[in-house]
PDB file of N, CA and C in Angstrom:
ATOM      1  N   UNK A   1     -32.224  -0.684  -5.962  1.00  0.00           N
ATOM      2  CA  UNK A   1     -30.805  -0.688  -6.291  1.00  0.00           C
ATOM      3  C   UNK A   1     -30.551  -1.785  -7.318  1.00  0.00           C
ATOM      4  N   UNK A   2     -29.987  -1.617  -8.325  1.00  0.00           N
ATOM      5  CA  UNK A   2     -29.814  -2.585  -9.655  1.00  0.00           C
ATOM      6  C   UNK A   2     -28.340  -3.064  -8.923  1.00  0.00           C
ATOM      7  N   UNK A   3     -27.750  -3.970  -9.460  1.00  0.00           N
ATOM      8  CA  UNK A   3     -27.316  -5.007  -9.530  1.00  0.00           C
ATOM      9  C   UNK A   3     -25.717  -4.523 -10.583  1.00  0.00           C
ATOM     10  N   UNK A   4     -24.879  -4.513  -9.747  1.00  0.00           N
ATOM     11  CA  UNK A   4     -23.582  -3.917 -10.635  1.00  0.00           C
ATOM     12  C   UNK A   4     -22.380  -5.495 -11.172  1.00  0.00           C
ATOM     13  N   UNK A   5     -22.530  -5.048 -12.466  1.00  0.00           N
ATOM     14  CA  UNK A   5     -22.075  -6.420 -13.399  1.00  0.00           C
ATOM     15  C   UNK A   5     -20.633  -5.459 -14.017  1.00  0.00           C
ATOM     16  N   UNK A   6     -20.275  -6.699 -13.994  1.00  0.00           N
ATOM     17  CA  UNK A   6     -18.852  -5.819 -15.096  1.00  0.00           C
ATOM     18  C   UNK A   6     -18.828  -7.068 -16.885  1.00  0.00           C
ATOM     19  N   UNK A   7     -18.308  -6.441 -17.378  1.00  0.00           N
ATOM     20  CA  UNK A   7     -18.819  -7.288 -19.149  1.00  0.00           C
ATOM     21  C   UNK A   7     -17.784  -8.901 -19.198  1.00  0.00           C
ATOM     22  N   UNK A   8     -17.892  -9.462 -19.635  1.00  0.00           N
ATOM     23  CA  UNK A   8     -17.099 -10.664 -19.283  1.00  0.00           C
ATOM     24  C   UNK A   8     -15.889  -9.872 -20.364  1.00  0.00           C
ATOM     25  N   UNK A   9     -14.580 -10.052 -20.336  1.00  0.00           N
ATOM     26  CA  UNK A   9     -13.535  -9.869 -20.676  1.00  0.00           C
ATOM     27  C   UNK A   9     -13.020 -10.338 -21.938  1.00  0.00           C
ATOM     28  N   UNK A  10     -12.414  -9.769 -22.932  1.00  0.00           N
ATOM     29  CA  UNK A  10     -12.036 -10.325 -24.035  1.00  0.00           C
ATOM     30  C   UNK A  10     -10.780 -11.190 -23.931  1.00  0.00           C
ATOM     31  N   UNK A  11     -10.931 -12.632 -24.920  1.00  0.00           N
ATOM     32  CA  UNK A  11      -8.993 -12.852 -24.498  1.00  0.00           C
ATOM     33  C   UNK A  11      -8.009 -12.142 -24.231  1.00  0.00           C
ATOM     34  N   UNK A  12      -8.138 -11.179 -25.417  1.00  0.00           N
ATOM     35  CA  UNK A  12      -6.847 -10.091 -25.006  1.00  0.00           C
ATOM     36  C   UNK A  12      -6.789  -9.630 -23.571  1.00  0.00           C
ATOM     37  N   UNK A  13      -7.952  -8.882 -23.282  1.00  0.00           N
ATOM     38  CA  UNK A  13      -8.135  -8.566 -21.855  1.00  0.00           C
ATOM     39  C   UNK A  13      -7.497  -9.727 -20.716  1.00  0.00           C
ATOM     40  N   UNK A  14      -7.890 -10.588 -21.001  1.00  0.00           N
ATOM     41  CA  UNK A  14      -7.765 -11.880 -19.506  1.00  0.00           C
ATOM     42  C   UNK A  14      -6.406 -11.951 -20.056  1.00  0.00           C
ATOM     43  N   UNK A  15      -5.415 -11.898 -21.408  1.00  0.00           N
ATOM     44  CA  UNK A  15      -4.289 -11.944 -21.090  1.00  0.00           C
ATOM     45  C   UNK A  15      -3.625 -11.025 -20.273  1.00  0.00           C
ATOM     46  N   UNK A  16      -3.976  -9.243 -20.977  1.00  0.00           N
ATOM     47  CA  UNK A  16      -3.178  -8.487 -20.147  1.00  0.00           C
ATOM     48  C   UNK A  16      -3.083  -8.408 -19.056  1.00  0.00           C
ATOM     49  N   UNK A  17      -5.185  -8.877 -18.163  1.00  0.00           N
ATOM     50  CA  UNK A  17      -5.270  -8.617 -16.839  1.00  0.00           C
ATOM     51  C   UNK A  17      -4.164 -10.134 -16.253  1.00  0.00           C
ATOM     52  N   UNK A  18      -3.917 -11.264 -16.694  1.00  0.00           N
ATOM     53  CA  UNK A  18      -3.229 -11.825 -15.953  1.00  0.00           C
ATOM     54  C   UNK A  18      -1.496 -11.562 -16.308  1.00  0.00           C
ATOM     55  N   UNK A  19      -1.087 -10.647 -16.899  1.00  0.00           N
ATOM     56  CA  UNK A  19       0.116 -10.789 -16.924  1.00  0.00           C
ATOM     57  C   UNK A  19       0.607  -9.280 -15.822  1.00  0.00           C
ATOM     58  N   UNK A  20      -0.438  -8.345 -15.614  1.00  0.00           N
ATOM     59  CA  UNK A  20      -0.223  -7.464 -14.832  1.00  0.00           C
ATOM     60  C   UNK A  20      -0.483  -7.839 -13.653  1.00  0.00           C
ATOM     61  N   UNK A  21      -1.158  -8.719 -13.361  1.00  0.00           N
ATOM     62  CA  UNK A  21      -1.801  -9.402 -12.116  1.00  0.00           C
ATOM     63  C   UNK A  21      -0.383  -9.795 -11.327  1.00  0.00           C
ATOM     64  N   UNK A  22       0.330 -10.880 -12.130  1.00  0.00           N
ATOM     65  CA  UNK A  22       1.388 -11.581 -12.025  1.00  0.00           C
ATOM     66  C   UNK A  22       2.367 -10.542 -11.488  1.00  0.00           C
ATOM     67  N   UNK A  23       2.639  -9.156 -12.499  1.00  0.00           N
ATOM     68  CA  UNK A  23       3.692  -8.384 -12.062  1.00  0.00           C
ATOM     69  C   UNK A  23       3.506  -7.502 -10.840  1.00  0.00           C
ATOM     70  N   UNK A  24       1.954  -7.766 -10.749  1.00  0.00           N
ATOM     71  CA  UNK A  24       1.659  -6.875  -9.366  1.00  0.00           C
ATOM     72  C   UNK A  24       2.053  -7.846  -8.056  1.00  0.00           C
ATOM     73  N   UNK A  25       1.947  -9.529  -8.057  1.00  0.00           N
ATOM     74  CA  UNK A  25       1.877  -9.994  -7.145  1.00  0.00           C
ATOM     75  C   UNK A  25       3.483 -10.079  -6.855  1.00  0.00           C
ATOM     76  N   UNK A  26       4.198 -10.336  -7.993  1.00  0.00           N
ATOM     77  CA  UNK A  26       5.612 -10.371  -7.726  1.00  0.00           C
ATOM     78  C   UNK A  26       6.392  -8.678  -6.856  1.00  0.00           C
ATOM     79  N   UNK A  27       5.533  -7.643  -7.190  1.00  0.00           N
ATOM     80  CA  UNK A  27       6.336  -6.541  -7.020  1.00  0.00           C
ATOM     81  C   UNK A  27       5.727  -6.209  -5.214  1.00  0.00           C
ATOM     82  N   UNK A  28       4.346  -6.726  -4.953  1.00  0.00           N
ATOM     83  CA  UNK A  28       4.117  -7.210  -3.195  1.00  0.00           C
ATOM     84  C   UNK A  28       4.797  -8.248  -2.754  1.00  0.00           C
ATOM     85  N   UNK A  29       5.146  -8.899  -3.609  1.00  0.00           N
ATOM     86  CA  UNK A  29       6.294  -9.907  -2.703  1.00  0.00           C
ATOM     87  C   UNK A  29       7.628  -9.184  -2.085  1.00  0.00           C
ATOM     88  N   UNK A  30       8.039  -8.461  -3.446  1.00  0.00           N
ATOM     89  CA  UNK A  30       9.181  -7.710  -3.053  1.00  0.00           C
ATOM     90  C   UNK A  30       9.050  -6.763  -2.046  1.00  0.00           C
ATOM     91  N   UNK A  31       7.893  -6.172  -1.603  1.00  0.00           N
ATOM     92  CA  UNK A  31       7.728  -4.879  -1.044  1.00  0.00           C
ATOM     93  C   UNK A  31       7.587  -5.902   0.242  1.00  0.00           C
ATOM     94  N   UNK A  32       6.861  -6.629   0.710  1.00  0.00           N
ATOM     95  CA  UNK A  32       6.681  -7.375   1.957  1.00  0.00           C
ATOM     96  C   UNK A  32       7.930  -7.718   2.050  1.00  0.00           C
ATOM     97  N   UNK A  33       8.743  -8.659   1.514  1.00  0.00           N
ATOM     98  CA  UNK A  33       9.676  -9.008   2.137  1.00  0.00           C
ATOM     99  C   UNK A  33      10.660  -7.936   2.520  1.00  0.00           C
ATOM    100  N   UNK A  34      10.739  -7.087   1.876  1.00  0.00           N
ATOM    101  CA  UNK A  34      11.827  -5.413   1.792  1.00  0.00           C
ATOM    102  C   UNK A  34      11.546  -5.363   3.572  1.00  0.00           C
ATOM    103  N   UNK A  35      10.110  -4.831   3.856  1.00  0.00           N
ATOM    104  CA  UNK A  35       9.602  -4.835   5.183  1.00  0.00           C
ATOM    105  C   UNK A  35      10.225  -6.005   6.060  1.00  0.00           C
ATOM    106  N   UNK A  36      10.153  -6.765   6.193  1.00  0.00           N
ATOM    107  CA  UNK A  36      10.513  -8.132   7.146  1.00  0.00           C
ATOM    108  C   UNK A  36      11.915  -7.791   6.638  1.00  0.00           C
ATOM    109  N   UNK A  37      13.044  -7.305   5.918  1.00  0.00           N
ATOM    110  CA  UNK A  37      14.391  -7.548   6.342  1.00  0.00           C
ATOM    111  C   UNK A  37      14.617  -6.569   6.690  1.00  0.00           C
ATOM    112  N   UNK A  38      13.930  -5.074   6.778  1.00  0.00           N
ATOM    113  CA  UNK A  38      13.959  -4.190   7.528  1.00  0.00           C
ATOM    114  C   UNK A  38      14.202  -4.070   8.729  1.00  0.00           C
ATOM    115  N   UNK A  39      12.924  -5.016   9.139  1.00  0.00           N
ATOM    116  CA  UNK A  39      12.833  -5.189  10.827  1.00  0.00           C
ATOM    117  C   UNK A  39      13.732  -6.186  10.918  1.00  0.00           C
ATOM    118  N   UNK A  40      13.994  -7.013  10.458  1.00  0.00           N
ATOM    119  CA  UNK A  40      15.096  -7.870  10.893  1.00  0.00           C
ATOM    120  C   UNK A  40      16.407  -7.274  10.997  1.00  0.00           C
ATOM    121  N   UNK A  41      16.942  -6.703  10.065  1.00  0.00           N
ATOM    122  CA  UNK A  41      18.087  -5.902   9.949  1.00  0.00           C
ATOM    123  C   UNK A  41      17.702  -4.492  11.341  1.00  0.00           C
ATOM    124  N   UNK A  42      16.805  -3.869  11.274  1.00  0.00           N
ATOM    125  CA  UNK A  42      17.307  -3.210  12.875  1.00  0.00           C
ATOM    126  C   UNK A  42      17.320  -3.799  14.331  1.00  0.00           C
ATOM    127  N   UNK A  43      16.581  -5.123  14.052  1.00  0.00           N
ATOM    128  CA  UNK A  43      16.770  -6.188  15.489  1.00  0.00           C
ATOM    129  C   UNK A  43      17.928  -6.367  15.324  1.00  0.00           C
ATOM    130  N   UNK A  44      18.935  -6.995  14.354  1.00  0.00           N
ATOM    131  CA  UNK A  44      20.098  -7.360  14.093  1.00  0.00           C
ATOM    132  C   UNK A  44      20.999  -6.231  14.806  1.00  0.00           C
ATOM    133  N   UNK A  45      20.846  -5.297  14.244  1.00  0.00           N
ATOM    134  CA  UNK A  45      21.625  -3.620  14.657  1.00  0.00           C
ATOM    135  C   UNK A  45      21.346  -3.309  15.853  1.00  0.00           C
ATOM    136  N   UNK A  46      20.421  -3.549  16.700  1.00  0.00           N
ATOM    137  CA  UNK A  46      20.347  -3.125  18.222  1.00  0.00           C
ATOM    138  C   UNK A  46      20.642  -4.398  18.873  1.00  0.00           C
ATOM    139  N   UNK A  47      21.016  -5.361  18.129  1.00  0.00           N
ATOM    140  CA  UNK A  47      21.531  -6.584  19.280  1.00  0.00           C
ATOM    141  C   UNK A  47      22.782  -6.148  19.300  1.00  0.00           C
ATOM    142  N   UNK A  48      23.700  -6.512  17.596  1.00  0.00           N
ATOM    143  CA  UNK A  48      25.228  -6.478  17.526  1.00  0.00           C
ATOM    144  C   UNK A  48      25.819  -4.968  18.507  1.00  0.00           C
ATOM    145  N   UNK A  49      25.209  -4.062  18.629  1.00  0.00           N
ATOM    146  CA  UNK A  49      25.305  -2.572  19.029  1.00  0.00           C
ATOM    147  C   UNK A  49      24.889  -2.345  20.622  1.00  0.00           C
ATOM    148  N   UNK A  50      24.098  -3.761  21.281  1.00  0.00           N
ATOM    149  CA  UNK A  50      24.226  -4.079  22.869  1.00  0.00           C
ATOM    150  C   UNK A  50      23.248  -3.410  22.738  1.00  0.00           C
ATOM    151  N   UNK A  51      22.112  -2.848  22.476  1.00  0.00           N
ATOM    152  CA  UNK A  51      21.006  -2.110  22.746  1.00  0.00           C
ATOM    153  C   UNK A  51      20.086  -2.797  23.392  1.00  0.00           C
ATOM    154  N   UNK A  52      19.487  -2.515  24.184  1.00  0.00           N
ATOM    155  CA  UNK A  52      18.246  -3.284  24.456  1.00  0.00           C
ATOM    156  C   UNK A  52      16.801  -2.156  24.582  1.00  0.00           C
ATOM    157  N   UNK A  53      16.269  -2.298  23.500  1.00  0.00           N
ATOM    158  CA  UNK A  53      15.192  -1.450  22.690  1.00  0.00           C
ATOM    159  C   UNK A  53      14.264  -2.257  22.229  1.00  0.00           C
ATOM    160  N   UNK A  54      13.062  -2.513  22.399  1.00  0.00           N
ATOM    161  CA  UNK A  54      12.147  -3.268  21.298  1.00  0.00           C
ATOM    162  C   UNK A  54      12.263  -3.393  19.726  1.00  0.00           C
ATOM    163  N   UNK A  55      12.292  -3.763  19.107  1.00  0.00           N
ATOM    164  CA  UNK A  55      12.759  -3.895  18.040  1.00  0.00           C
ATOM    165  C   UNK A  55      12.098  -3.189  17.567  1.00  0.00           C
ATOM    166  N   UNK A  56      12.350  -2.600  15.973  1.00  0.00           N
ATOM    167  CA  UNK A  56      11.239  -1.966  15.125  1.00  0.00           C
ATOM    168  C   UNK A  56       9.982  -2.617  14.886  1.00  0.00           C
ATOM    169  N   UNK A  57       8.796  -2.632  14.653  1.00  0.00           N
ATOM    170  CA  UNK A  57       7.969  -3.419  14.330  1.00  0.00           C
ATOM    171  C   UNK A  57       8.187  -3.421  12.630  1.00  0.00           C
ATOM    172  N   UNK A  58       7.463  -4.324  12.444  1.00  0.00           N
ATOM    173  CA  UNK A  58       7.347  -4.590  10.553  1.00  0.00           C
ATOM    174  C   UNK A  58       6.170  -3.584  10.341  1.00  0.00           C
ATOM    175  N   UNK A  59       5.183  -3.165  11.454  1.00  0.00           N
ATOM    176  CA  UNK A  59       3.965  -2.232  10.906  1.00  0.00           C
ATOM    177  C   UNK A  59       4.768  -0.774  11.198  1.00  0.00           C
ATOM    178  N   UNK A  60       5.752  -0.642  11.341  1.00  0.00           N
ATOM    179  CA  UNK A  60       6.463   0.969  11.596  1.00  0.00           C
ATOM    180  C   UNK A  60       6.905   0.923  10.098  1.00  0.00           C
ATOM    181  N   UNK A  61       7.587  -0.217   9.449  1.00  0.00           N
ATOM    182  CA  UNK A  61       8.151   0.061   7.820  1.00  0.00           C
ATOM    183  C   UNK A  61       7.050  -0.032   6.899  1.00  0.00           C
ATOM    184  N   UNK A  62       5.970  -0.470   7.182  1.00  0.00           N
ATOM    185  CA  UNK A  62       4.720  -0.941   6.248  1.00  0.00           C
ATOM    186  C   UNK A  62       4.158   0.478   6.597  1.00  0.00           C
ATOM    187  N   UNK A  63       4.513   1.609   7.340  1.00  0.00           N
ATOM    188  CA  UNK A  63       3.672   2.483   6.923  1.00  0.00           C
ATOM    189  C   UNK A  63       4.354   3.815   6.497  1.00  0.00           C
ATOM    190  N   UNK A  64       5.616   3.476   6.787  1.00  0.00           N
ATOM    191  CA  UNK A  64       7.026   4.144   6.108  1.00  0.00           C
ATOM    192  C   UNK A  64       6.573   4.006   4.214  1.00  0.00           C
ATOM    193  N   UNK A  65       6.275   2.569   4.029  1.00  0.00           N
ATOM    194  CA  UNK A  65       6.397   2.258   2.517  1.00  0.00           C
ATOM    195  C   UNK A  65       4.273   3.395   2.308  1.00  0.00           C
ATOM    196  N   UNK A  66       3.636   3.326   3.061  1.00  0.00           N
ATOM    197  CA  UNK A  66       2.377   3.749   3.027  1.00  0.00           C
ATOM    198  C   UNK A  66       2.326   5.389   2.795  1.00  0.00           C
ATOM    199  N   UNK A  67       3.169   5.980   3.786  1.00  0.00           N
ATOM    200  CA  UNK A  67       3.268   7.206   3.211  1.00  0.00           C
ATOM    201  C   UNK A  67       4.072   7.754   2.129  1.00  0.00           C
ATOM    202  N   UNK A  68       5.062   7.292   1.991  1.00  0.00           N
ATOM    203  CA  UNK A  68       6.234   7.628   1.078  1.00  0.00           C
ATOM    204  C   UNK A  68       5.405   6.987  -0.391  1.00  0.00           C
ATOM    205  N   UNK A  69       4.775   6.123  -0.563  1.00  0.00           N
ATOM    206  CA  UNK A  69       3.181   5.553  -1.845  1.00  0.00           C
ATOM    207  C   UNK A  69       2.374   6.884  -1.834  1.00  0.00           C
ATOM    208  N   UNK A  70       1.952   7.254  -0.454  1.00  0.00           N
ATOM    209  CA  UNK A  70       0.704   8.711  -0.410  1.00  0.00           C
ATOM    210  C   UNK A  70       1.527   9.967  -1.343  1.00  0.00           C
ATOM    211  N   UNK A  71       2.834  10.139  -0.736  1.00  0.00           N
ATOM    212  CA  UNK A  71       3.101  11.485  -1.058  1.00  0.00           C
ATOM    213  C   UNK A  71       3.320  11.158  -2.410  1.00  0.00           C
ATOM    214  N   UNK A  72       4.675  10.510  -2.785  1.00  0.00           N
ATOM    215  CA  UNK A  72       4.512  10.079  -4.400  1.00  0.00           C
ATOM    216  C   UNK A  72       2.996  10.906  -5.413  1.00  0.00           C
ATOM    217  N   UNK A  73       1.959   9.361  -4.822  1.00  0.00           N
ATOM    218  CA  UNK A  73       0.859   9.668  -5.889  1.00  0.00           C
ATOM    219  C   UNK A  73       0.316  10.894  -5.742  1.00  0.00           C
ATOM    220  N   UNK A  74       0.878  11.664  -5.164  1.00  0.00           N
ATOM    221  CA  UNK A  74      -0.082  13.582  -4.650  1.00  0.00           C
ATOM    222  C   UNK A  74       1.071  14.135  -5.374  1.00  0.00           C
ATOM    223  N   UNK A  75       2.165  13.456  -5.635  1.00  0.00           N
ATOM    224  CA  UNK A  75       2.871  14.712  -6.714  1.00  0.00           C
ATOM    225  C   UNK A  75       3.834  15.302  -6.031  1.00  0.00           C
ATOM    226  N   UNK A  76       4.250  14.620  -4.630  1.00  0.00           N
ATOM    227  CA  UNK A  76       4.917  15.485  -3.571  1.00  0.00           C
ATOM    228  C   UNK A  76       6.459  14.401  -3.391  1.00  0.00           C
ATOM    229  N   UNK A  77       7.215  15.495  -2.551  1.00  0.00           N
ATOM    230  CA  UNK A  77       8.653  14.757  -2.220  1.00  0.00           C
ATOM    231  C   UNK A  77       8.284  14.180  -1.234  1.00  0.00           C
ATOM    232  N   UNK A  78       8.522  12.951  -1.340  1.00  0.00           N
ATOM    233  CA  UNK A  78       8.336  12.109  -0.149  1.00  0.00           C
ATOM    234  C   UNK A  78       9.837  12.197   0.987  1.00  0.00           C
ATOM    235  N   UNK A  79      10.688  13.185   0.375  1.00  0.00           N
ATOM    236  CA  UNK A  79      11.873  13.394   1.487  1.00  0.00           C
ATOM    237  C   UNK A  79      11.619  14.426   2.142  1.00  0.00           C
ATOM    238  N   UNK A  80      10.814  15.425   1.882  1.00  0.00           N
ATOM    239  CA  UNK A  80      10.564  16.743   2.808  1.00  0.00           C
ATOM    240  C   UNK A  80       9.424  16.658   2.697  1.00  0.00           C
ATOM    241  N   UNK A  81       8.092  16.038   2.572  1.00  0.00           N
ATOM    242  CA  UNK A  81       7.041  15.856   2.181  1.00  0.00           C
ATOM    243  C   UNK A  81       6.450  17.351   1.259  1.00  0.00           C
ATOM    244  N   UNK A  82       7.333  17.789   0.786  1.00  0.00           N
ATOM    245  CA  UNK A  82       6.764  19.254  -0.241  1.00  0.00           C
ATOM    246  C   UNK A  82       5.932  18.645  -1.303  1.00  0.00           C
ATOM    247  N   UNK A  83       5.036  19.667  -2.029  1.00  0.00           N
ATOM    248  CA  UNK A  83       4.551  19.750  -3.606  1.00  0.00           C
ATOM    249  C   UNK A  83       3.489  18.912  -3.816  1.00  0.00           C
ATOM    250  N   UNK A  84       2.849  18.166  -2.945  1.00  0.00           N
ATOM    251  CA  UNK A  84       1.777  17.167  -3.127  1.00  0.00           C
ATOM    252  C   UNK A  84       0.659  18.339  -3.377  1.00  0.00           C
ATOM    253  N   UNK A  85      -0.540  17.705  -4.435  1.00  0.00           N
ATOM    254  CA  UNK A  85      -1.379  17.945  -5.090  1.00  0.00           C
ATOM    255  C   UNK A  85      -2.321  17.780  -3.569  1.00  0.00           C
ATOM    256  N   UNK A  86      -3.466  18.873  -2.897  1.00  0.00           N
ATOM    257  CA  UNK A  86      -4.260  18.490  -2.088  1.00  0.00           C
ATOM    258  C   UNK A  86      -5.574  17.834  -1.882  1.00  0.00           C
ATOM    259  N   UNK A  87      -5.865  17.995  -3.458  1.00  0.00           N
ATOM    260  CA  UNK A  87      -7.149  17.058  -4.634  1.00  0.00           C
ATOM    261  C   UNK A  87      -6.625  15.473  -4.456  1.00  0.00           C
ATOM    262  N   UNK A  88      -5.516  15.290  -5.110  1.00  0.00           N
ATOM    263  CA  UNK A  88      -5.400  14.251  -5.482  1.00  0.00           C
ATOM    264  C   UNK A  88      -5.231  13.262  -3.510  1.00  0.00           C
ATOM    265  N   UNK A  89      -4.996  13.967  -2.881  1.00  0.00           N
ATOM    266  CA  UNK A  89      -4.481  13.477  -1.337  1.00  0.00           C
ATOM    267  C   UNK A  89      -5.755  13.291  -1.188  1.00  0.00           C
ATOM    268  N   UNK A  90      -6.626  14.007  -0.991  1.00  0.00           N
ATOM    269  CA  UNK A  90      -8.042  13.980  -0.496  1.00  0.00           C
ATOM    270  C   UNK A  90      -9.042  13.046  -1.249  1.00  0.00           C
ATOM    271  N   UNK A  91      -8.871  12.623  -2.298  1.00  0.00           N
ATOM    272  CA  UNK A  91      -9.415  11.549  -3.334  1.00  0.00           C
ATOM    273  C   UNK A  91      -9.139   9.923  -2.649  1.00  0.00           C
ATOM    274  N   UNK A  92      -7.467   9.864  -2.618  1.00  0.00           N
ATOM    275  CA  UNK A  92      -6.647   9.088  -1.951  1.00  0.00           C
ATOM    276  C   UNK A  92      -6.993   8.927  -0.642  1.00  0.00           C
ATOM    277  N   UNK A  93      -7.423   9.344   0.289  1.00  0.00           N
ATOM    278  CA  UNK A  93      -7.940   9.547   1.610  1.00  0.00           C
ATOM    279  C   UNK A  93      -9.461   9.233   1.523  1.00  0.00           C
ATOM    280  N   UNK A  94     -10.217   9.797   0.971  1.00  0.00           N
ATOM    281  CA  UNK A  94     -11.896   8.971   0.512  1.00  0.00           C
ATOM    282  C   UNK A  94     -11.919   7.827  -0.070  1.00  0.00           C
ATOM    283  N   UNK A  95     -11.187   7.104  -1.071  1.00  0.00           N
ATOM    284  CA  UNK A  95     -10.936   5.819  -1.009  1.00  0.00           C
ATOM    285  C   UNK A  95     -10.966   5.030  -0.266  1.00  0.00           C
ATOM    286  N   UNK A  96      -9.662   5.689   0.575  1.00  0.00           N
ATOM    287  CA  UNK A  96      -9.208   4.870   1.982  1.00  0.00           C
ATOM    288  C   UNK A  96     -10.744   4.414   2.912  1.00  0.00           C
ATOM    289  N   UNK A  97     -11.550   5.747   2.937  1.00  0.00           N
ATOM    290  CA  UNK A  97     -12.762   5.489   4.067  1.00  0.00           C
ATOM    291  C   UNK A  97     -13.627   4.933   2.951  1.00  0.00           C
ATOM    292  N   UNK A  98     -13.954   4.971   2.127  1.00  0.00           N
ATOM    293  CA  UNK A  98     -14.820   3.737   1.114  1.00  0.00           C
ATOM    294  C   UNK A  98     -14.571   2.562   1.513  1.00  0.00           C
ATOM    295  N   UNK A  99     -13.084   1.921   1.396  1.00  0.00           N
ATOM    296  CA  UNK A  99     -12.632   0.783   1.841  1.00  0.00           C
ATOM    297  C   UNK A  99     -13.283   0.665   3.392  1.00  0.00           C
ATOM    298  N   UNK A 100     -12.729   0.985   4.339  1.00  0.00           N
ATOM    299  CA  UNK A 100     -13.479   1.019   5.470  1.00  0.00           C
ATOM    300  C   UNK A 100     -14.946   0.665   5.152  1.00  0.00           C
ATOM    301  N   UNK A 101     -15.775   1.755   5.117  1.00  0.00           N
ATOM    302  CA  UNK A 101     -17.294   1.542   4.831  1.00  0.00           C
ATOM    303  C   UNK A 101     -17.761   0.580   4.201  1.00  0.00           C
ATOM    304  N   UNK A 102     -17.164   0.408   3.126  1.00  0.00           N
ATOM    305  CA  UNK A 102     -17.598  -1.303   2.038  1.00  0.00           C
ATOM    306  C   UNK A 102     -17.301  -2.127   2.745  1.00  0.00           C
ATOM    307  N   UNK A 103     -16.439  -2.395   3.242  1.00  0.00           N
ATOM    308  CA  UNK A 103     -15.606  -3.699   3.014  1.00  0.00           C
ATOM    309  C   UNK A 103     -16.009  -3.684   4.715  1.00  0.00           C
ATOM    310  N   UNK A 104     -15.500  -2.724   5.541  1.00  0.00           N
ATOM    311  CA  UNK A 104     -15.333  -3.482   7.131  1.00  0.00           C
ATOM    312  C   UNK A 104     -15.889  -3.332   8.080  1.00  0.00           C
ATOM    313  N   UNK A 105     -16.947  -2.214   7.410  1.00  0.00           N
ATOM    314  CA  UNK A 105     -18.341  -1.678   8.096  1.00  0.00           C
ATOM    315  C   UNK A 105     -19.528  -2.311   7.788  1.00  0.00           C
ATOM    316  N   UNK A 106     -19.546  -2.856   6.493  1.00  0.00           N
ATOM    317  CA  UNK A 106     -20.472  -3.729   5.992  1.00  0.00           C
ATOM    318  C   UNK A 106     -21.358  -2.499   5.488  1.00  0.00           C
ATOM    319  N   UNK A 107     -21.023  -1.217   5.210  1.00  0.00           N
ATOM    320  CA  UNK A 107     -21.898  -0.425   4.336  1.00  0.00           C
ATOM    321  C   UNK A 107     -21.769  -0.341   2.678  1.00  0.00           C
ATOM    322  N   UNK A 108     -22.587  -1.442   2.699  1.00  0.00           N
ATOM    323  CA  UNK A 108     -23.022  -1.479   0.900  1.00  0.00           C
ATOM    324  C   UNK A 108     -23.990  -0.567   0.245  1.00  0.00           C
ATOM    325  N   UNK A 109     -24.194   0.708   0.784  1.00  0.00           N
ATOM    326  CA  UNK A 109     -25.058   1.588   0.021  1.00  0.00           C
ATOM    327  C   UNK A 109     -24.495   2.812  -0.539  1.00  0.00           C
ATOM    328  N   UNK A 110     -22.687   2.651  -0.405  1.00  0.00           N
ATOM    329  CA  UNK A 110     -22.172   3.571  -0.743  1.00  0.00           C
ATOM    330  C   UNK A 110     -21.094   3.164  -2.271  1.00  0.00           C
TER     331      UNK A 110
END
């Protein structure tokens, strides 16, 4: 098995990659915090409203934002889940288990 290198980067490159970097980390800030006032805002709503319910979790909106990302990139309404591409879902879904396998299985032969 050879040895996978990527080319060292041109200035231009290390500029664009850090100015997209930047807009990516700012636009997960926004999306995490969106999540945490979510759940805060329906704890808020089942207190003021006398409920006594467990609150939403923050991993019930983090996967609200996970599918409504899936259907999107498949080409589909993420309000009726219609029109998603079943290629592009299934690509999106082998990723997903790559990640798994690389990263948390410790299978580096894939």
């Amino acid at each position: 098995m050879t040895e996978k290198s990527c080319a060292v980067p041109t200035p231009e490159q290390r500029k664009y990659l850090a100015i997209r970097e930047a807009a990516e980390r700012a636009m997960l800030q926004k999306v995490f915090k969106a999540i945490d006032d979510a759940a805060a805002q329906v704890a808020d709503g089942f207190r003021k409203a006398g409920l006594e319910f467990e609150p939403t979790s923050k991993d019930y909106f983090t996967f609200t934002v996970q599918q409504v990302a899936f259907v999107r990139l498949c080409g589909g309404n993420p309000d009726n889940l219609q029109g998603g591409d079943p290629e592009i879902g299934q690509r999106i879904v082998n990723n997903g288990q790559h990640i798994v396998d690389s990263y948390w299985r410790g299978d580096k032969s894939t």
